[in-house]
Protein backbone atom coordinates (compact mmCIF):
# COMPACT_ATOMS: atom_id res chain seq x y z
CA UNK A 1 -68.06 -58.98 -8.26
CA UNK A 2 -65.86 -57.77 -5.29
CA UNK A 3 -66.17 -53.90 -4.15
CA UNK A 4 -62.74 -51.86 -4.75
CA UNK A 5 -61.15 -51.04 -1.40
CA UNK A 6 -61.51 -48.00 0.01
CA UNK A 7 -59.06 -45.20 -1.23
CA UNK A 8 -55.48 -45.30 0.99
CA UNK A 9 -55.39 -41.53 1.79
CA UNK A 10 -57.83 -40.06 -1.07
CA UNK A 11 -60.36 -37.71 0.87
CA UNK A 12 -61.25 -36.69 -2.08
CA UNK A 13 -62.21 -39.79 -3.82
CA UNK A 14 -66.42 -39.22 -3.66
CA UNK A 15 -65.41 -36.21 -6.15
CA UNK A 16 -62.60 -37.48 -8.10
CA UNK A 17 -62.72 -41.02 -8.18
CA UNK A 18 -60.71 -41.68 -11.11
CA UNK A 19 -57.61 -39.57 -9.40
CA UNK A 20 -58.25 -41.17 -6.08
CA UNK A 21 -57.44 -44.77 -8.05
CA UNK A 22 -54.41 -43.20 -8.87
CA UNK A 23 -53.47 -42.06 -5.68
CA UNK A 24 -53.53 -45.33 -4.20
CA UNK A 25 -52.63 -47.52 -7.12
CA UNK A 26 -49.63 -46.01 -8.85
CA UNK A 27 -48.86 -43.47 -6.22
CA UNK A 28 -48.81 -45.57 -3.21
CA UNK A 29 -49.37 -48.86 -4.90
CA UNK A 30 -46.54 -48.28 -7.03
CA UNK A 31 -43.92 -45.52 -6.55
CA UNK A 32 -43.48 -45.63 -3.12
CA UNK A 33 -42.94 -49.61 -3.19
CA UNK A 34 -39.78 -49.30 -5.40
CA UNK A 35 -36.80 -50.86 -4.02
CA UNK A 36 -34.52 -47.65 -4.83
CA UNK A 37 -35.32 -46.02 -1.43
CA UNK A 38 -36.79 -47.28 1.77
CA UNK A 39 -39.73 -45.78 2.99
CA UNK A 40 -38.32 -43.94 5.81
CA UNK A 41 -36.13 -42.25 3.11
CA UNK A 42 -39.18 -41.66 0.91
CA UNK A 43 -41.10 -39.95 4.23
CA UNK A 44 -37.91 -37.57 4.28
CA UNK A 45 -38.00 -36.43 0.61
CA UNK A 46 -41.89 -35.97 0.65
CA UNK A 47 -41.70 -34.00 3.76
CA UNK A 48 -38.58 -31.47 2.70
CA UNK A 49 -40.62 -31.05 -0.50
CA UNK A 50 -43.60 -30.68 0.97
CA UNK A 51 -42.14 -27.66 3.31
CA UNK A 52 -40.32 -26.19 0.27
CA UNK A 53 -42.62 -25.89 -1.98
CA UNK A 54 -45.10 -24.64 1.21
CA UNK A 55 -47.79 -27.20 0.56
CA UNK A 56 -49.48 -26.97 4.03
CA UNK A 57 -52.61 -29.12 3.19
CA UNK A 58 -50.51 -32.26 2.67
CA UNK A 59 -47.59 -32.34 4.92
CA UNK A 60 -49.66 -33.24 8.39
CA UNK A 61 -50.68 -36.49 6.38
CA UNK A 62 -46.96 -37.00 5.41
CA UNK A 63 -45.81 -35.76 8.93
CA UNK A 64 -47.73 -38.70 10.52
CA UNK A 65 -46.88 -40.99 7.39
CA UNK A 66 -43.69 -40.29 8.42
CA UNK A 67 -43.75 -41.75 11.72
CA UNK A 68 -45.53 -44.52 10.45
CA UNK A 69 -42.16 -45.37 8.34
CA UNK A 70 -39.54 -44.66 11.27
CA UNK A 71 -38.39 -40.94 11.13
CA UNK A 72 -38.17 -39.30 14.80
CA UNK A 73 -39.74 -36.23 15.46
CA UNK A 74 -36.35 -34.61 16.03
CA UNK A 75 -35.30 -35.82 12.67
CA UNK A 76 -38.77 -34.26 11.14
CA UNK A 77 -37.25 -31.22 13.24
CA UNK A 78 -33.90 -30.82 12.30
CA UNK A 79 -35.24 -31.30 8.70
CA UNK A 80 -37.32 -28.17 8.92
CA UNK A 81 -34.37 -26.09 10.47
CA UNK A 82 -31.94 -27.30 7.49
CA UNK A 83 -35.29 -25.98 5.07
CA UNK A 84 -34.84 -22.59 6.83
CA UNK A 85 -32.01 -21.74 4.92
CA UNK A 86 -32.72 -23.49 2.18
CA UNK A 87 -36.20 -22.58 1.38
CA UNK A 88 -36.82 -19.41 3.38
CA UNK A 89 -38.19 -18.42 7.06
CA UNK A 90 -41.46 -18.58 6.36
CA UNK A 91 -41.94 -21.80 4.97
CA UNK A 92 -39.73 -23.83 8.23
CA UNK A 93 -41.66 -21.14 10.46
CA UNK A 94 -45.51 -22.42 9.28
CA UNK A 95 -44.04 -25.97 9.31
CA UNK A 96 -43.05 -25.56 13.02
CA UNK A 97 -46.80 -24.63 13.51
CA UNK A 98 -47.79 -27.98 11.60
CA UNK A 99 -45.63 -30.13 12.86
CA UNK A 100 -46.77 -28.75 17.16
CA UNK A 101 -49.81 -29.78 15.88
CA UNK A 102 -49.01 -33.19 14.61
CA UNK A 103 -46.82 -33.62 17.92
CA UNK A 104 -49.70 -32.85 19.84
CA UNK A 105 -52.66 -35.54 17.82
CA UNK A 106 -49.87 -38.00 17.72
CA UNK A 107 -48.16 -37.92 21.18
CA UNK A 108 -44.45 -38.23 20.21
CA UNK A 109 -42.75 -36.63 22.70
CA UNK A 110 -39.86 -38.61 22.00
C-alpha cells in the first residue's frame, strides 16, 4: 500500500484531513486544471477575489501562487489599485501591506 502524498497547500490537513483531500484533489487537482482559463488567468481571479472579499489569510499563498503562474508584480499591483474603487480603500490599502511583504520573501523587484 503506497502513502497518499502530502497535501498541495493544506496546512491544515493534521486537523482536517478529509478537507485537506479536497483541497488538493478537486480544488487543485481538478478546478484549476480546466482548460477554460489558463492558470495565470486563474491567479488573477483568485487574487481580485481574495482582496474583495478581504480574505487576508489566503492571498500571500495566492500572491506567490501567482508568480508561480506568470503574473508580474506590477500586474498584482495595478490589480489592487483597480480593487480600490471597486471594493473600497481599505481592502487595496491592507493588500498593499500583503503584497510589500510578499515582494520582500519573494524578491521580485521586477
Amino acid at each position: 500500500m503506497s502513502e497518499k502524498p502530502k497535501a498541495f497547500c493544506s496546512p491544515f490537513g493534521d486537523i482536517a484531513p478529509t478537507l485537506a483531500g479536497y483541497t488538493d484533489d478537486v480544488l487543485f487537482g481538478d478546478v484549476w486544471k480546466r482548460p477554460g482559463l489558463s492558470p495565470r488567468d486563474r491567479s488573477l481571479i483568485s487574487v481580485a477575489t481574495l482582496i474583495a472579499l478581504y480574505r487576508t489569510n489566503e492571498l500571500p499563498f495566492h500572491l506567490k501562487f501567482a508568480f508561480q503562474n506568470g503574473v508580474t508584480r506590477d500586474e498584482l499591483v495595478e490589480t489592487i489599485i483597480h480593487l480600490a474603487f471597486y471594493a473600497g480603500w481599505p481592502t487595496a490599502s491592507t493588500a498593499v501591506g500583503i503584497a510589500r511583504k510578499v515582494f520582500e520573501e519573494t524578491d521580485t523587484g521586477e
